[in-house]
PDB file of N, CA and C in Angstrom:
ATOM      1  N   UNK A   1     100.724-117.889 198.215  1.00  0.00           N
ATOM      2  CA  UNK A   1     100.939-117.043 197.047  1.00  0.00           C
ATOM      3  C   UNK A   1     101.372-117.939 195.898  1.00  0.00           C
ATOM      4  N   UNK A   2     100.651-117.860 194.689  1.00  0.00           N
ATOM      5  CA  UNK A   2     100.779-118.409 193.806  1.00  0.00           C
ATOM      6  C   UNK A   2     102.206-117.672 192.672  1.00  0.00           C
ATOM      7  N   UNK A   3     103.234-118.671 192.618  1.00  0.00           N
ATOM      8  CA  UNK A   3     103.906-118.026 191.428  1.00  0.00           C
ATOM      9  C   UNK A   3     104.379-118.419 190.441  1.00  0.00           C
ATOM     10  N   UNK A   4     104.280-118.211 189.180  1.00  0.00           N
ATOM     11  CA  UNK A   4     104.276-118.995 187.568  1.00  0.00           C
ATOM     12  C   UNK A   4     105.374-118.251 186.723  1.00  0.00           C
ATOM     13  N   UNK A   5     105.681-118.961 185.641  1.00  0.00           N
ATOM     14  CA  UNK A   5     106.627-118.269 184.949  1.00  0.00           C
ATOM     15  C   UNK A   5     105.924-117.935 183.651  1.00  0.00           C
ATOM     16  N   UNK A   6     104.439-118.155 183.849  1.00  0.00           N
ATOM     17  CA  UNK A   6     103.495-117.517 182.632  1.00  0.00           C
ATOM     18  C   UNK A   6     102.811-116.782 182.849  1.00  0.00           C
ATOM     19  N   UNK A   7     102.252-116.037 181.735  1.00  0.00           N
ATOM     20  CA  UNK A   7     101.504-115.083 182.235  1.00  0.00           C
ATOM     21  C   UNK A   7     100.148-114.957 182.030  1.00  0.00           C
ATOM     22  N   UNK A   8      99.905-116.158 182.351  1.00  0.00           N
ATOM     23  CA  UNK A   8      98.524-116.153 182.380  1.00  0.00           C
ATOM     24  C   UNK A   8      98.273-117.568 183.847  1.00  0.00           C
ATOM     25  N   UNK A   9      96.904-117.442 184.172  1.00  0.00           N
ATOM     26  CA  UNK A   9      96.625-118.516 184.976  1.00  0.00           C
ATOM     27  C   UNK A   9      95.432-119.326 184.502  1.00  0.00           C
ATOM     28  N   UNK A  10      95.968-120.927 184.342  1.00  0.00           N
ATOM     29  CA  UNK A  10      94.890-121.406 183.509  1.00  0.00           C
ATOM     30  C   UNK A  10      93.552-121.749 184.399  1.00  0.00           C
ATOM     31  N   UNK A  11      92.397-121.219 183.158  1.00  0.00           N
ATOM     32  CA  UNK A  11      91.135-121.089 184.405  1.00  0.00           C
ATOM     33  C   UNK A  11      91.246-119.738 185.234  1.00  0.00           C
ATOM     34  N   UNK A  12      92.213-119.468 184.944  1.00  0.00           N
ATOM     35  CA  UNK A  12      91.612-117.896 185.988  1.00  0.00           C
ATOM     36  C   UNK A  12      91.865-116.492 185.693  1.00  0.00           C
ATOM     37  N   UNK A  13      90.500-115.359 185.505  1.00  0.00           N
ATOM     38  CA  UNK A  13      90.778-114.549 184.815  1.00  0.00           C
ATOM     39  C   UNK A  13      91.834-113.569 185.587  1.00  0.00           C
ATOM     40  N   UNK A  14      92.356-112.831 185.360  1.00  0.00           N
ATOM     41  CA  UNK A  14      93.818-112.257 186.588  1.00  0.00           C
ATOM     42  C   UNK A  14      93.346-110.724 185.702  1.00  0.00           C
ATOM     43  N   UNK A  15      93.678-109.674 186.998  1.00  0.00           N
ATOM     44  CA  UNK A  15      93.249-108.151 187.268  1.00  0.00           C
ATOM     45  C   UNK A  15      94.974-108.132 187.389  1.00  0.00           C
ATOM     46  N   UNK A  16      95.796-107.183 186.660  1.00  0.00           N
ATOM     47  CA  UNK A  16      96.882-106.451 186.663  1.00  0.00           C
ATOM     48  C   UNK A  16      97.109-105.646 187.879  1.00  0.00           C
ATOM     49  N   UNK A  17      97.825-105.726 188.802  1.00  0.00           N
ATOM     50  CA  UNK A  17      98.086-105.036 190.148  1.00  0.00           C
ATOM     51  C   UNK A  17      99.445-103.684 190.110  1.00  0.00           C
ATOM     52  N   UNK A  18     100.066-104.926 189.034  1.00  0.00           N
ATOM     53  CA  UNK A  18     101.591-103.939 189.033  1.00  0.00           C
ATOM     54  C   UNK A  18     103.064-104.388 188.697  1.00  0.00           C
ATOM     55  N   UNK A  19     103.703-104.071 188.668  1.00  0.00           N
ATOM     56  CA  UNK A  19     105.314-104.532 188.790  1.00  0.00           C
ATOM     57  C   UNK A  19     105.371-105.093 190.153  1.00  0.00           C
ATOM     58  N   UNK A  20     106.099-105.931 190.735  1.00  0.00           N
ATOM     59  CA  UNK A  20     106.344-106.445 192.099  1.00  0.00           C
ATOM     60  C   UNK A  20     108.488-107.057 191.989  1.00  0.00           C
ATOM     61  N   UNK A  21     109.092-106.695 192.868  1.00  0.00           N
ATOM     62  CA  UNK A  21     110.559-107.395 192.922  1.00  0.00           C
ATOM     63  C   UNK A  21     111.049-107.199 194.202  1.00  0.00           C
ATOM     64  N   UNK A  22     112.067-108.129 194.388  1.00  0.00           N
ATOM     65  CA  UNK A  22     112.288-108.295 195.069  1.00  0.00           C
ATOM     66  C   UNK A  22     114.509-108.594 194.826  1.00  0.00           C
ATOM     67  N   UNK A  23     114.845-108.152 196.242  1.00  0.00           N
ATOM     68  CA  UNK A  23     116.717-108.386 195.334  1.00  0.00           C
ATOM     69  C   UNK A  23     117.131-108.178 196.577  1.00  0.00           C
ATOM     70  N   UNK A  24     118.576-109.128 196.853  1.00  0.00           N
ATOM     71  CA  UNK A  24     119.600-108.916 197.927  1.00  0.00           C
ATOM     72  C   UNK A  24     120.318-109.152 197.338  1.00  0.00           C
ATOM     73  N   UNK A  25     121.815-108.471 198.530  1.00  0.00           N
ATOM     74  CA  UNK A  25     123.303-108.786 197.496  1.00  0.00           C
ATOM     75  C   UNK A  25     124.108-109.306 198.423  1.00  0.00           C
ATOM     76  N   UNK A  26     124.732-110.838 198.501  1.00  0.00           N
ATOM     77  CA  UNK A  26     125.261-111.158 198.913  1.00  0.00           C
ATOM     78  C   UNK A  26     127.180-111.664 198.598  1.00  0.00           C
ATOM     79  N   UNK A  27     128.076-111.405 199.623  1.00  0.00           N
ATOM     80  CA  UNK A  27     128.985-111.218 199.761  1.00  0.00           C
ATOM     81  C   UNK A  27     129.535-112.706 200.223  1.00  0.00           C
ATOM     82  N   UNK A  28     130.844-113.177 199.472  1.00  0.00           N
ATOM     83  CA  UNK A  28     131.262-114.416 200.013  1.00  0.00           C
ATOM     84  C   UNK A  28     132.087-114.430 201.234  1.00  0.00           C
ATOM     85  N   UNK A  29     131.888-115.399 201.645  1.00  0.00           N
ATOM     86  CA  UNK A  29     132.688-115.498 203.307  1.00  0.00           C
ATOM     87  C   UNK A  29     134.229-116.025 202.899  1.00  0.00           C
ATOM     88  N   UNK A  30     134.857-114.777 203.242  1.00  0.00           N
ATOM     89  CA  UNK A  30     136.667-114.974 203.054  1.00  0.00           C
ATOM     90  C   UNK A  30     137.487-116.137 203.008  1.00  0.00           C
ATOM     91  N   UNK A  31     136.786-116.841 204.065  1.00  0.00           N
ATOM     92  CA  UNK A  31     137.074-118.018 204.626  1.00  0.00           C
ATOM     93  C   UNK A  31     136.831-119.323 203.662  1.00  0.00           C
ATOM     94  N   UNK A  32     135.751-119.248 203.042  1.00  0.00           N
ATOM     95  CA  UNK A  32     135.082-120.288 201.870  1.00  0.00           C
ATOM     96  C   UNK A  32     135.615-119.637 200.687  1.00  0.00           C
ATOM     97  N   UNK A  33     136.226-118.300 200.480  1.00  0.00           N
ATOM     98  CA  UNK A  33     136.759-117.826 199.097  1.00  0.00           C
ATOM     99  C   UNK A  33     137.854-118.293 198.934  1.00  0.00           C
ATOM    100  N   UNK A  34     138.509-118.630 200.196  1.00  0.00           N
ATOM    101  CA  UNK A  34     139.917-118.993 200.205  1.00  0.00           C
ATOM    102  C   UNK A  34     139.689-120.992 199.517  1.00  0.00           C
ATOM    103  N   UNK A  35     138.693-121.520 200.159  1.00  0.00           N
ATOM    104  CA  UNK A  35     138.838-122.644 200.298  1.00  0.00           C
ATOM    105  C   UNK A  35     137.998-123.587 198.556  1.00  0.00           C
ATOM    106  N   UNK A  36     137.133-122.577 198.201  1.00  0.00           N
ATOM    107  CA  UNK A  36     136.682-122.803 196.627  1.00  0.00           C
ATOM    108  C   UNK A  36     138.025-122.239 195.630  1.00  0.00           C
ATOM    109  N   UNK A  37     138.830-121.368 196.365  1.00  0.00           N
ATOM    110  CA  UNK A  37     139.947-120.639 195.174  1.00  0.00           C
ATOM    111  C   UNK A  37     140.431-122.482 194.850  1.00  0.00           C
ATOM    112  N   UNK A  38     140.985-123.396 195.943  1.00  0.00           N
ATOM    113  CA  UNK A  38     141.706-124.076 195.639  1.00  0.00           C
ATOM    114  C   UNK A  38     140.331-125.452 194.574  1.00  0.00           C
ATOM    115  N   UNK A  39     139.111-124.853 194.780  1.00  0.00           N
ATOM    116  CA  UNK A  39     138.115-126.196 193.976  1.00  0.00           C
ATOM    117  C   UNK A  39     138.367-126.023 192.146  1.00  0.00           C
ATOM    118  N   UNK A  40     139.201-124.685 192.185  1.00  0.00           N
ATOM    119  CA  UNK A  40     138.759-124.257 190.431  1.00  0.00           C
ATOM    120  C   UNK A  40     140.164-124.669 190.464  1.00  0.00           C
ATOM    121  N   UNK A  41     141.298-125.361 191.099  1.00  0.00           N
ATOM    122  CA  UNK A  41     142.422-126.583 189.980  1.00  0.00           C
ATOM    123  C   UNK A  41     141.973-127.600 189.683  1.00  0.00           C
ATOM    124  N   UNK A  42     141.227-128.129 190.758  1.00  0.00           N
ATOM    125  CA  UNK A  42     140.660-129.394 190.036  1.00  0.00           C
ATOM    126  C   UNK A  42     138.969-129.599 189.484  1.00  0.00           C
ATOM    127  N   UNK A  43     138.627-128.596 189.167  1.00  0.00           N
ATOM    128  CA  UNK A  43     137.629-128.328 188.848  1.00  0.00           C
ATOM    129  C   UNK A  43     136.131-129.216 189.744  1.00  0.00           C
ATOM    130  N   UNK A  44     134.819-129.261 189.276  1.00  0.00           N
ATOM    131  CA  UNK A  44     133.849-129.045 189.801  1.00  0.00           C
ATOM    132  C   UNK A  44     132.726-128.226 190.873  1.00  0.00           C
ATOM    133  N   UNK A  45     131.652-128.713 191.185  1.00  0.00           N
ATOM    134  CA  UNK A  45     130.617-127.463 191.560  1.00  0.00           C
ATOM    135  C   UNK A  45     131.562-126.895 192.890  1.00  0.00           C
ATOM    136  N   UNK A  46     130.994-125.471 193.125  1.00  0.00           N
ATOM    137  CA  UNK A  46     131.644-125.244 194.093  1.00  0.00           C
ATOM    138  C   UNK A  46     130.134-124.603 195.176  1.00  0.00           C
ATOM    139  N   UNK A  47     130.608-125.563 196.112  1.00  0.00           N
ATOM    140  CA  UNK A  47     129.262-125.804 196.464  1.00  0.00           C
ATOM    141  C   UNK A  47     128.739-124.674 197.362  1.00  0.00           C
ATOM    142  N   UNK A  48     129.811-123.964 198.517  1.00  0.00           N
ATOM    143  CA  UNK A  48     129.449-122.672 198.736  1.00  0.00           C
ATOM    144  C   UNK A  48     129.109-121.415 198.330  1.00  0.00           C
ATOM    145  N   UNK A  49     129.606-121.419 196.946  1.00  0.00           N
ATOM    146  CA  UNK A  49     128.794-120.095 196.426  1.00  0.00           C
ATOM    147  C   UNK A  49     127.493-120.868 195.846  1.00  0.00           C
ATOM    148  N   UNK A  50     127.407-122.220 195.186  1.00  0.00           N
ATOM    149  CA  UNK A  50     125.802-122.442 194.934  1.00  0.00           C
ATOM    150  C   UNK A  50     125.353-122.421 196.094  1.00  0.00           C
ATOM    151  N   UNK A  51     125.429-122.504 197.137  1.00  0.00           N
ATOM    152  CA  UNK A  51     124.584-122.750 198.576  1.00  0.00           C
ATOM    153  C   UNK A  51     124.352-121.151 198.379  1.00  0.00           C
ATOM    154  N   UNK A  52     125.273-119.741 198.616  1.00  0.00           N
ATOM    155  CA  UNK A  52     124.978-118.522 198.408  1.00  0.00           C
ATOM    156  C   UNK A  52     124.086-117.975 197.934  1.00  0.00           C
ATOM    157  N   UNK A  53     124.183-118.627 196.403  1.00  0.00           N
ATOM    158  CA  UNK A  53     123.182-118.460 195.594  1.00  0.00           C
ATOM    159  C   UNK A  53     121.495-119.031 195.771  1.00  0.00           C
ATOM    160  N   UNK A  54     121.674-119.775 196.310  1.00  0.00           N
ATOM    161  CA  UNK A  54     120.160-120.695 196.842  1.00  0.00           C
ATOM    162  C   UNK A  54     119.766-119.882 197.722  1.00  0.00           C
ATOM    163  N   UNK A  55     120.623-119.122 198.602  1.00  0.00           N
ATOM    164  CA  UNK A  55     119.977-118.530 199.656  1.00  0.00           C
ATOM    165  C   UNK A  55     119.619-116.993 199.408  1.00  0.00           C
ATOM    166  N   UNK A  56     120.435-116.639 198.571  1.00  0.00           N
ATOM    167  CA  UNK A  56     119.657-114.773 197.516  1.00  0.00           C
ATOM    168  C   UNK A  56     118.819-115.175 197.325  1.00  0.00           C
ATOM    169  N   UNK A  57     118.958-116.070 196.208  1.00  0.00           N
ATOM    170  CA  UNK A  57     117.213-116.199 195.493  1.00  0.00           C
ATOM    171  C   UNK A  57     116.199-116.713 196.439  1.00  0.00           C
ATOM    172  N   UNK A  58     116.192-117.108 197.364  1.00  0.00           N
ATOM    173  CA  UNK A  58     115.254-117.441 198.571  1.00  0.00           C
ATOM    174  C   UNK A  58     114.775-116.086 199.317  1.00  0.00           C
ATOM    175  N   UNK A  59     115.543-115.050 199.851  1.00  0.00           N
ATOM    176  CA  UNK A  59     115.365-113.877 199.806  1.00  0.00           C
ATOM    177  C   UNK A  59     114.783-113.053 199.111  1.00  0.00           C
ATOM    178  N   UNK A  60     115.485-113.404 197.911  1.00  0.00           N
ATOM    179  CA  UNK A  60     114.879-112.031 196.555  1.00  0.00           C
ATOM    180  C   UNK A  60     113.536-112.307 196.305  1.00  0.00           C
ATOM    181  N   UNK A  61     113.216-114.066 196.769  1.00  0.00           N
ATOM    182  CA  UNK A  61     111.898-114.410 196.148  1.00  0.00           C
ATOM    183  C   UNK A  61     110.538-113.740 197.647  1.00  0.00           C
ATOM    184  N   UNK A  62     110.710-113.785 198.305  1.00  0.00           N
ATOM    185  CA  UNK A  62     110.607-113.630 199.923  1.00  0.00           C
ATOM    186  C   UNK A  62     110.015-112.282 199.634  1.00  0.00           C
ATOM    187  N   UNK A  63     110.926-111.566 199.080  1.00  0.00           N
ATOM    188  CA  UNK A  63     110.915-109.947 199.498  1.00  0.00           C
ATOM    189  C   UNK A  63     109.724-109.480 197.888  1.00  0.00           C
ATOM    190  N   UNK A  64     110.150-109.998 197.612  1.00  0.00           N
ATOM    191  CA  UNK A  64     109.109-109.640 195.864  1.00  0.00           C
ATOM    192  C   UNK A  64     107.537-110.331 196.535  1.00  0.00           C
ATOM    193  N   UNK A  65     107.089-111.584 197.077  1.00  0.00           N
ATOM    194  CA  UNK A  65     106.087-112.052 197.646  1.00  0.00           C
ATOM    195  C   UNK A  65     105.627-110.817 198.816  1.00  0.00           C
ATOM    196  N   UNK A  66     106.320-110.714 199.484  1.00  0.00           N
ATOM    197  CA  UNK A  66     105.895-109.300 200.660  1.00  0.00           C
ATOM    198  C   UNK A  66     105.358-108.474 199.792  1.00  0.00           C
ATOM    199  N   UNK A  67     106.180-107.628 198.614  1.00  0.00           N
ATOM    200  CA  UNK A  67     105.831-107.014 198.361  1.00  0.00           C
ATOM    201  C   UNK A  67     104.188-107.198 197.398  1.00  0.00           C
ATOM    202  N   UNK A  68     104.327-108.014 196.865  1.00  0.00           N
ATOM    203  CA  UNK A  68     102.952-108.684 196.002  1.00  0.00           C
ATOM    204  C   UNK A  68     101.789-108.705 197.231  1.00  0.00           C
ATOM    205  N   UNK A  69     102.130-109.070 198.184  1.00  0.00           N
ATOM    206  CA  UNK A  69     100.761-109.619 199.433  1.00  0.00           C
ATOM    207  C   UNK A  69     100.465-108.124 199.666  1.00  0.00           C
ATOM    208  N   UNK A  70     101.625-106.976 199.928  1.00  0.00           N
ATOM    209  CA  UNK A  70     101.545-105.478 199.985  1.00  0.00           C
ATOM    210  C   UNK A  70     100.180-104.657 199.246  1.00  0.00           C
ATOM    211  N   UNK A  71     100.221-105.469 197.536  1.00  0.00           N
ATOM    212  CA  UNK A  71      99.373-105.511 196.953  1.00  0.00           C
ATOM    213  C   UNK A  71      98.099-105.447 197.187  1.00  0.00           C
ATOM    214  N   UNK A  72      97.995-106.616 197.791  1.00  0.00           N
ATOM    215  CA  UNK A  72      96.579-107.720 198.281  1.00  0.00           C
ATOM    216  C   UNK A  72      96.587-108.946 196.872  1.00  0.00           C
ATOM    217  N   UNK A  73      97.912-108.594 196.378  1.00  0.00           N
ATOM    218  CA  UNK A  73      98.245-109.893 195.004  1.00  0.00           C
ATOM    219  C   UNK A  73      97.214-111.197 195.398  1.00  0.00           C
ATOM    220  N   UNK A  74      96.793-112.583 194.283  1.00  0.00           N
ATOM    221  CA  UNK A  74      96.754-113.452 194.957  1.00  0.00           C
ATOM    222  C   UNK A  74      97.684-114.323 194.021  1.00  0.00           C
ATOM    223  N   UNK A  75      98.650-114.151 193.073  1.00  0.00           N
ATOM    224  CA  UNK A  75      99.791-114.286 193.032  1.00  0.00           C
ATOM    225  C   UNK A  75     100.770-113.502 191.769  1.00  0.00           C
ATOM    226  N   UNK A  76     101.418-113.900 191.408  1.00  0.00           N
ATOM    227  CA  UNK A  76     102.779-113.262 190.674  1.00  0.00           C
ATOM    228  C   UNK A  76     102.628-114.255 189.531  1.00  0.00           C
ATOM    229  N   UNK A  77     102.745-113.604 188.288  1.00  0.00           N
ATOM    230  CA  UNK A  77     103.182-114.111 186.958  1.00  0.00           C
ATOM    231  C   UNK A  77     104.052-113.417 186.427  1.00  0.00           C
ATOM    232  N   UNK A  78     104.569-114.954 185.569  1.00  0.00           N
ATOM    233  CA  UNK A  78     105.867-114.022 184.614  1.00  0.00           C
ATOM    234  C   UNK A  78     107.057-113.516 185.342  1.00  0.00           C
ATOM    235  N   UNK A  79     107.019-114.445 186.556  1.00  0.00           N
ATOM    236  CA  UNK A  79     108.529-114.385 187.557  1.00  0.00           C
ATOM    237  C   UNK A  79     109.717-114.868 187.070  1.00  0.00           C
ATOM    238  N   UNK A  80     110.701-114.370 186.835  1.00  0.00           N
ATOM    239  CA  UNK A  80     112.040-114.000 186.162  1.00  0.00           C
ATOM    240  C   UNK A  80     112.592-114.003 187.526  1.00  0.00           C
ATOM    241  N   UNK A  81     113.923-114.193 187.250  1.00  0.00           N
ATOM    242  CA  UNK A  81     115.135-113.685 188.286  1.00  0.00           C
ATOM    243  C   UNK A  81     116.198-113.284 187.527  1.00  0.00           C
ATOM    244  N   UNK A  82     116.949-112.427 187.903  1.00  0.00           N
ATOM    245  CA  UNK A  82     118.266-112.125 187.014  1.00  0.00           C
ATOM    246  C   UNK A  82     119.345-112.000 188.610  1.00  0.00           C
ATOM    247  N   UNK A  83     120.769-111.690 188.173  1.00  0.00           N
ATOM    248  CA  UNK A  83     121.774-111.605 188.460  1.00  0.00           C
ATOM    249  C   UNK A  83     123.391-111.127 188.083  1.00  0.00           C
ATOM    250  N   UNK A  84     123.677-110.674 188.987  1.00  0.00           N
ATOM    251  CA  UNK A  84     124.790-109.576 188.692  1.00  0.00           C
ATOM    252  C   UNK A  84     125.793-109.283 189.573  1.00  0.00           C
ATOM    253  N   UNK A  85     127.102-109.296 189.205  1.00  0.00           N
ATOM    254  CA  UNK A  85     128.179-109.197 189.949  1.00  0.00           C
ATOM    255  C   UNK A  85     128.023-107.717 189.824  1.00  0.00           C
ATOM    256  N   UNK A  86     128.220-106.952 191.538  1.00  0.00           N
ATOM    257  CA  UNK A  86     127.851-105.915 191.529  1.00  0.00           C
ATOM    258  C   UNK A  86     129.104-104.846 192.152  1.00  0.00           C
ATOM    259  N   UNK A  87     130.641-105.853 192.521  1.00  0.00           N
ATOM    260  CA  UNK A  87     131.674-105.722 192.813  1.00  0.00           C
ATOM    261  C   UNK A  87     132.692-107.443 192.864  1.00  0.00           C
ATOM    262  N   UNK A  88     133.711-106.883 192.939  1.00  0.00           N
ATOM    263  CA  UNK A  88     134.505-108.484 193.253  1.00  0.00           C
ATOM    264  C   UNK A  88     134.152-109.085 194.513  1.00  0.00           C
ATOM    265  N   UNK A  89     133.691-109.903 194.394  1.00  0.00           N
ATOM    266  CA  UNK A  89     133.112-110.934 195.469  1.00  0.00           C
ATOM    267  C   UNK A  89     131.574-110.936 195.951  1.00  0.00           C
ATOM    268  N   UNK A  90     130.894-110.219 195.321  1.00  0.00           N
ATOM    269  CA  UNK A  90     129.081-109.357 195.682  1.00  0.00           C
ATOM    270  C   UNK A  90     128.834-109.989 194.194  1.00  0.00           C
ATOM    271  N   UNK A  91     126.886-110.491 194.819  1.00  0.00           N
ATOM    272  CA  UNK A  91     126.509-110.865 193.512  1.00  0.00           C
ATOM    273  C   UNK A  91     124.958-110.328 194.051  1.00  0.00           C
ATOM    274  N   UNK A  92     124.294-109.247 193.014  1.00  0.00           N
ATOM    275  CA  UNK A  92     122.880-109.510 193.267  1.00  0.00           C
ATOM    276  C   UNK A  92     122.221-110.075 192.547  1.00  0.00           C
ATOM    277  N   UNK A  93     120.764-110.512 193.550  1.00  0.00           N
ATOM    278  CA  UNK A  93     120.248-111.574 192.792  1.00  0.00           C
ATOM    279  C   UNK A  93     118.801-110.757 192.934  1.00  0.00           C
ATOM    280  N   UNK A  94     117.843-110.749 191.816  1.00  0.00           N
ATOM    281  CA  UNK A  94     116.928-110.340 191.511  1.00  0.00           C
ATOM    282  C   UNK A  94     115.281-110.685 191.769  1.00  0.00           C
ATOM    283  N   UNK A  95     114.729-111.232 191.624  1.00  0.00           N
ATOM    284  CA  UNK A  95     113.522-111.528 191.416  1.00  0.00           C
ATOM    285  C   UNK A  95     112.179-110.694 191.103  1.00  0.00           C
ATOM    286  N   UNK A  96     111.750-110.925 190.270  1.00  0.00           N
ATOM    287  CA  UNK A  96     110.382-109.952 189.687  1.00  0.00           C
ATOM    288  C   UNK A  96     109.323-110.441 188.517  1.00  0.00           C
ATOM    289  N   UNK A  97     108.170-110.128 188.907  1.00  0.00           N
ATOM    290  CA  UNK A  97     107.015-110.208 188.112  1.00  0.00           C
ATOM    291  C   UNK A  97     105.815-109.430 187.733  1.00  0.00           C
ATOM    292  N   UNK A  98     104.714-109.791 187.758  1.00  0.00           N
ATOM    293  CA  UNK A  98     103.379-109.046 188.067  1.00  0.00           C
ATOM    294  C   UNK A  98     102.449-109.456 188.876  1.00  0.00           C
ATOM    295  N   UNK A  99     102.497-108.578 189.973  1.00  0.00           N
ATOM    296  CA  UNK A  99     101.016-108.839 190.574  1.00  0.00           C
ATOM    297  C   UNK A  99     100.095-108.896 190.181  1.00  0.00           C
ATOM    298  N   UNK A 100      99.248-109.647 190.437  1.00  0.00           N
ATOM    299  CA  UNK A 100      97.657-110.285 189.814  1.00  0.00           C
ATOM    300  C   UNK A 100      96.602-110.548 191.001  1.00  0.00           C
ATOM    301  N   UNK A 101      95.382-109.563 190.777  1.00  0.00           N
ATOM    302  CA  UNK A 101      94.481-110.517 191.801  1.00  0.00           C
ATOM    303  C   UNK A 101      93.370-111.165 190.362  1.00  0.00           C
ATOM    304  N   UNK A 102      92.914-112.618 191.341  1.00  0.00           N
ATOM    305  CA  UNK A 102      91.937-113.449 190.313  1.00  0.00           C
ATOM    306  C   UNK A 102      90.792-112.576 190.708  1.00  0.00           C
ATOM    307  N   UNK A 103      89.766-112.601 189.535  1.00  0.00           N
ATOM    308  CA  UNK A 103      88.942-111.844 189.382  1.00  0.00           C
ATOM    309  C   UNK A 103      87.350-113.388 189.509  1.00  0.00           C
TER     310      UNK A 103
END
């Protein structure tokens, strides 16, 4: 599955299929909340919630592709992701575009 952040494919004429997304919401592990609380005195990355985050958007992207192949897509343009604290400690993470088959 092909996926671009334009909306067009160069060289190829693309048939409009639909909206396609994909989103999970993941929750931090108590245990690593406790142990990043102490990374923000001395500042830098805190590498378990970016690891968190790598792994939503791996999902969100996952589940938006299912849904595109659902289609018979032969890929997604104009893929965006967004994100959102959806309670204290929950973040969802988004992913979405347009299905396209090449014509």
């Amino acid at each position: 599955m092909l996926l671009v952040t334009t909306e067009t494919v160069s060289g190829r004429e693309l048939e409009t299929l639909g909206l396609v997304k994909g989103s999970t919401i993941q929750s931090k592990n108590i245990g690593r909340d406790i142990t990043q609380s102490f990374k923000t005195l001395v500042g830098g990355e805190l590498k378990s919630y970016t690891d968190m985050m790598n792994e939503a958007r791996c999902v969100a992207t996952q589940r938006m592709i299912d849904e595109a192949q659902a289609l018979g897509a032969d890929a997604v343009v104009a893929v965006r992701y967004s994100s959102a604290s959806v309670m204290q400690g929950a973040a969802e993470v988004m992913a979405y575009g347009t299905a396209v088959k090449f014509k």
